[in-house]
Each structure stands twice: as structure tokens, then as C-alpha cells.
Protein backbone atom coordinates (compact mmCIF):
# COMPACT_ATOMS: atom_id res chain seq x y z
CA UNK A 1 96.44 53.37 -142.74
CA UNK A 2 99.85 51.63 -141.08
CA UNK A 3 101.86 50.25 -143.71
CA UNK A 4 99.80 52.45 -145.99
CA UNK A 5 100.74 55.78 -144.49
CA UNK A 6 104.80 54.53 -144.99
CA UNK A 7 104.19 53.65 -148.63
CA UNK A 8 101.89 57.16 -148.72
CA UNK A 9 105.62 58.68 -147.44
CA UNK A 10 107.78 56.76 -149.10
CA UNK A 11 106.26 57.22 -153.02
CA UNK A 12 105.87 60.86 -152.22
CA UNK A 13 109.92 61.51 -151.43
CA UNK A 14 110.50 59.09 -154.44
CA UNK A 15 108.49 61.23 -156.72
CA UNK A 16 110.68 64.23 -155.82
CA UNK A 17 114.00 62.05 -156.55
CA UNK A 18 115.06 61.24 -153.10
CA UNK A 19 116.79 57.94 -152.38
CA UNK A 20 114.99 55.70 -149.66
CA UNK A 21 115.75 53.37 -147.93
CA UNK A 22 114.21 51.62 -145.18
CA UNK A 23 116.21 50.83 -141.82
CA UNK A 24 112.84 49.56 -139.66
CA UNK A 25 109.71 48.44 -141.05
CA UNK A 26 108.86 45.87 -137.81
CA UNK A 27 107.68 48.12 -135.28
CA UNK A 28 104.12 48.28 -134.82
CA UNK A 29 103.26 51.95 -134.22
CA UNK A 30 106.12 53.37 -136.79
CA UNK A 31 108.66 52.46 -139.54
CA UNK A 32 111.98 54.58 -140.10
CA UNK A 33 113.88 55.34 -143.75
CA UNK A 34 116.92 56.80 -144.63
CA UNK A 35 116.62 59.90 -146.90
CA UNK A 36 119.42 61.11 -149.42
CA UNK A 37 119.85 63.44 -152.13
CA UNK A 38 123.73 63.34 -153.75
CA UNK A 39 125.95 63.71 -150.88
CA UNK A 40 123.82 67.09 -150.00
CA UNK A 41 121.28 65.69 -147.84
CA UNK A 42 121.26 62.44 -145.52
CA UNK A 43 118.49 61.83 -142.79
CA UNK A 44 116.15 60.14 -140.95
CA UNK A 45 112.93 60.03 -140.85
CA UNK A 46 110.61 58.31 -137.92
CA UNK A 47 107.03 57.30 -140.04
CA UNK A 48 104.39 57.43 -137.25
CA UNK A 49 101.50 55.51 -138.98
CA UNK A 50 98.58 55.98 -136.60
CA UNK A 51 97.32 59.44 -136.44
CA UNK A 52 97.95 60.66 -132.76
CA UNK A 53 94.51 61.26 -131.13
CA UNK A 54 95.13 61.74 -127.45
CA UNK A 55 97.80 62.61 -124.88
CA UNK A 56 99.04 58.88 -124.28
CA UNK A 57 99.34 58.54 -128.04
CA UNK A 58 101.74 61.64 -127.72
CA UNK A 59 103.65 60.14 -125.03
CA UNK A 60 104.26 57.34 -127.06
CA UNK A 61 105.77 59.51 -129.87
CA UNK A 62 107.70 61.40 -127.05
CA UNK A 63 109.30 58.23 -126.11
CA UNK A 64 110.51 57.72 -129.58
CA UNK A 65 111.79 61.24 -129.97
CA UNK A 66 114.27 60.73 -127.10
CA UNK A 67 118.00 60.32 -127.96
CA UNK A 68 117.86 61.28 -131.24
CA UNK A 69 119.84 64.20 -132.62
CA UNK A 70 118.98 66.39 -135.44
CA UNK A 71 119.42 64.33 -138.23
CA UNK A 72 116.16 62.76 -137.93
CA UNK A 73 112.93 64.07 -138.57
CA UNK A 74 109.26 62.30 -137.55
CA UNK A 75 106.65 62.47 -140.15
CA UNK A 76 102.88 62.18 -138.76
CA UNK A 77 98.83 62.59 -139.96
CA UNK A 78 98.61 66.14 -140.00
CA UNK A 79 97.29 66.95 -136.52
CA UNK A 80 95.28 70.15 -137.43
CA UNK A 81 92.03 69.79 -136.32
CA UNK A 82 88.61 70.85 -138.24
CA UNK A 83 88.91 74.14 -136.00
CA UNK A 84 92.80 74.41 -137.09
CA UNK A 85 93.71 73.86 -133.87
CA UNK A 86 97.55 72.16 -133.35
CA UNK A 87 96.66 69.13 -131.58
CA UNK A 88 100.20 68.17 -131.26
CA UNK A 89 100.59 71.75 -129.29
CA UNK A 90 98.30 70.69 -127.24
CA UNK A 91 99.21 67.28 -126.22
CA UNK A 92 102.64 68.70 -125.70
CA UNK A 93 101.14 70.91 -123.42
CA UNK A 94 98.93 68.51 -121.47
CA UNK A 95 101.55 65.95 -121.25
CA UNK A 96 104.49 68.97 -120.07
CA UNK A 97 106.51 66.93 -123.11
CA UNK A 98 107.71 68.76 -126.11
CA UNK A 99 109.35 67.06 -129.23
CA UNK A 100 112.92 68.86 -129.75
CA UNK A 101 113.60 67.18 -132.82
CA UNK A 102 111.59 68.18 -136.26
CA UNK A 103 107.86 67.13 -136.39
CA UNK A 104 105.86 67.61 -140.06
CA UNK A 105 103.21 66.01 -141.62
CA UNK A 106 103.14 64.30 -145.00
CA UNK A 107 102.24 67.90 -146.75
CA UNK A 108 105.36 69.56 -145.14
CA UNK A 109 107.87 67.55 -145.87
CA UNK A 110 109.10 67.89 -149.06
CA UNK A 111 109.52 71.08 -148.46
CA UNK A 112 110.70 70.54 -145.15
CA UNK A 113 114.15 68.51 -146.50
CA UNK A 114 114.71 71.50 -149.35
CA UNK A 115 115.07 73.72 -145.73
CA UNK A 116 117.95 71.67 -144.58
């Protein structure tokens, strides 16, 4: 799923005309791209390519999250459990660590971007 999950990403912006380009590929646990669209639209995104399945995991997202304003936006596995229950939610709330930058998975963020 790692480098798969980035290409996964990466083809679907493509496919709805958005410029790419990659800034990271060499960390282990996530890549980041640039995302444009005319002058319109310009961000970041943070590619996390191993679905998060515990607290720690979280933390390590956390971590990544820090210092960055709101041009940049982390893509993940959805985290909806069979049950529908928002496991990020509840990491955040086990760890007492909540994201404050934009957090989607790969089906929300197309339409995610046509927000901003």
C-alpha cells in the first residue's frame, strides 16, 4: 500500500486536472505534493501511506501535523471502521492530541480542494 497509496492520490487529483507535483517522496511513513489549479488553488498535501491503526500510529501523524499552517492538508486510509465508528476521533481522544489542520481520506478530497 506505501508508494501505492501516493500513486492511488496522485492519479486521482490528476484525473480531475490538478497539477502535482511532488516535494517529498523519501520519508518512510508519508510523501508530500504540491497541488494547483490556475492561480486559484495552491496547497499541500501530507500522503500518510499506512492506514493508522492505533494511538501511537496517531501520534506519529500528530507529530507531522505540527507547524504547519492551513495551506496543507493530510490525506489518509479512510479511518471509518466496519461499525462507522471515526477511529481518528478516537485516537485523538485517547492520545488528548487533535489535528488542527485538514484531515480527509482519499474519497473526500476532491471535493475537499473544490471547498477551498
Amino acid at each position: 500500500m506505501s508508494e501505492d497509496y501516493t500513486k492511488l492520490v496522485t492519479n486521482l487529483l490528476k484525473r480531475h486536472n490538478l497539477n502535482v507535483t511532488n516535494m517529498n517522496n523519501s520519508f518512510s511513513e508519508y510523501s508530500t505534493i504540491k497541488v494547483s489549479f490556475d492561480k486559484k488553488l495552491t496547497c499541500n498535501l501530507i500522503i500518510w501511506r499506512k492506514k493508522i491503526s492505533s494511538a501511537a500510529e496517531y501520534s506519529k501523524l500528530y507529530a507531522r501535523s505540527l507547524n504547519k499552517d492551513k495551506s496543507w492538508i493530510i490525506v489518509t486510509k479512510s479511518l471509518i471502521n466496519e461499525n462507522q465508528i471515526d477511529m481518528m476521533e478516537k485516537y485523538s481522544c485517547q492520545t488528548n492530541r487533535y489535528i488542527k489542520i485538514s484531515c480527509v481520506d482519499e474519497f473526500q478530497i476532491i471535493n475537499h480542494l473544490k471547498e477551498l
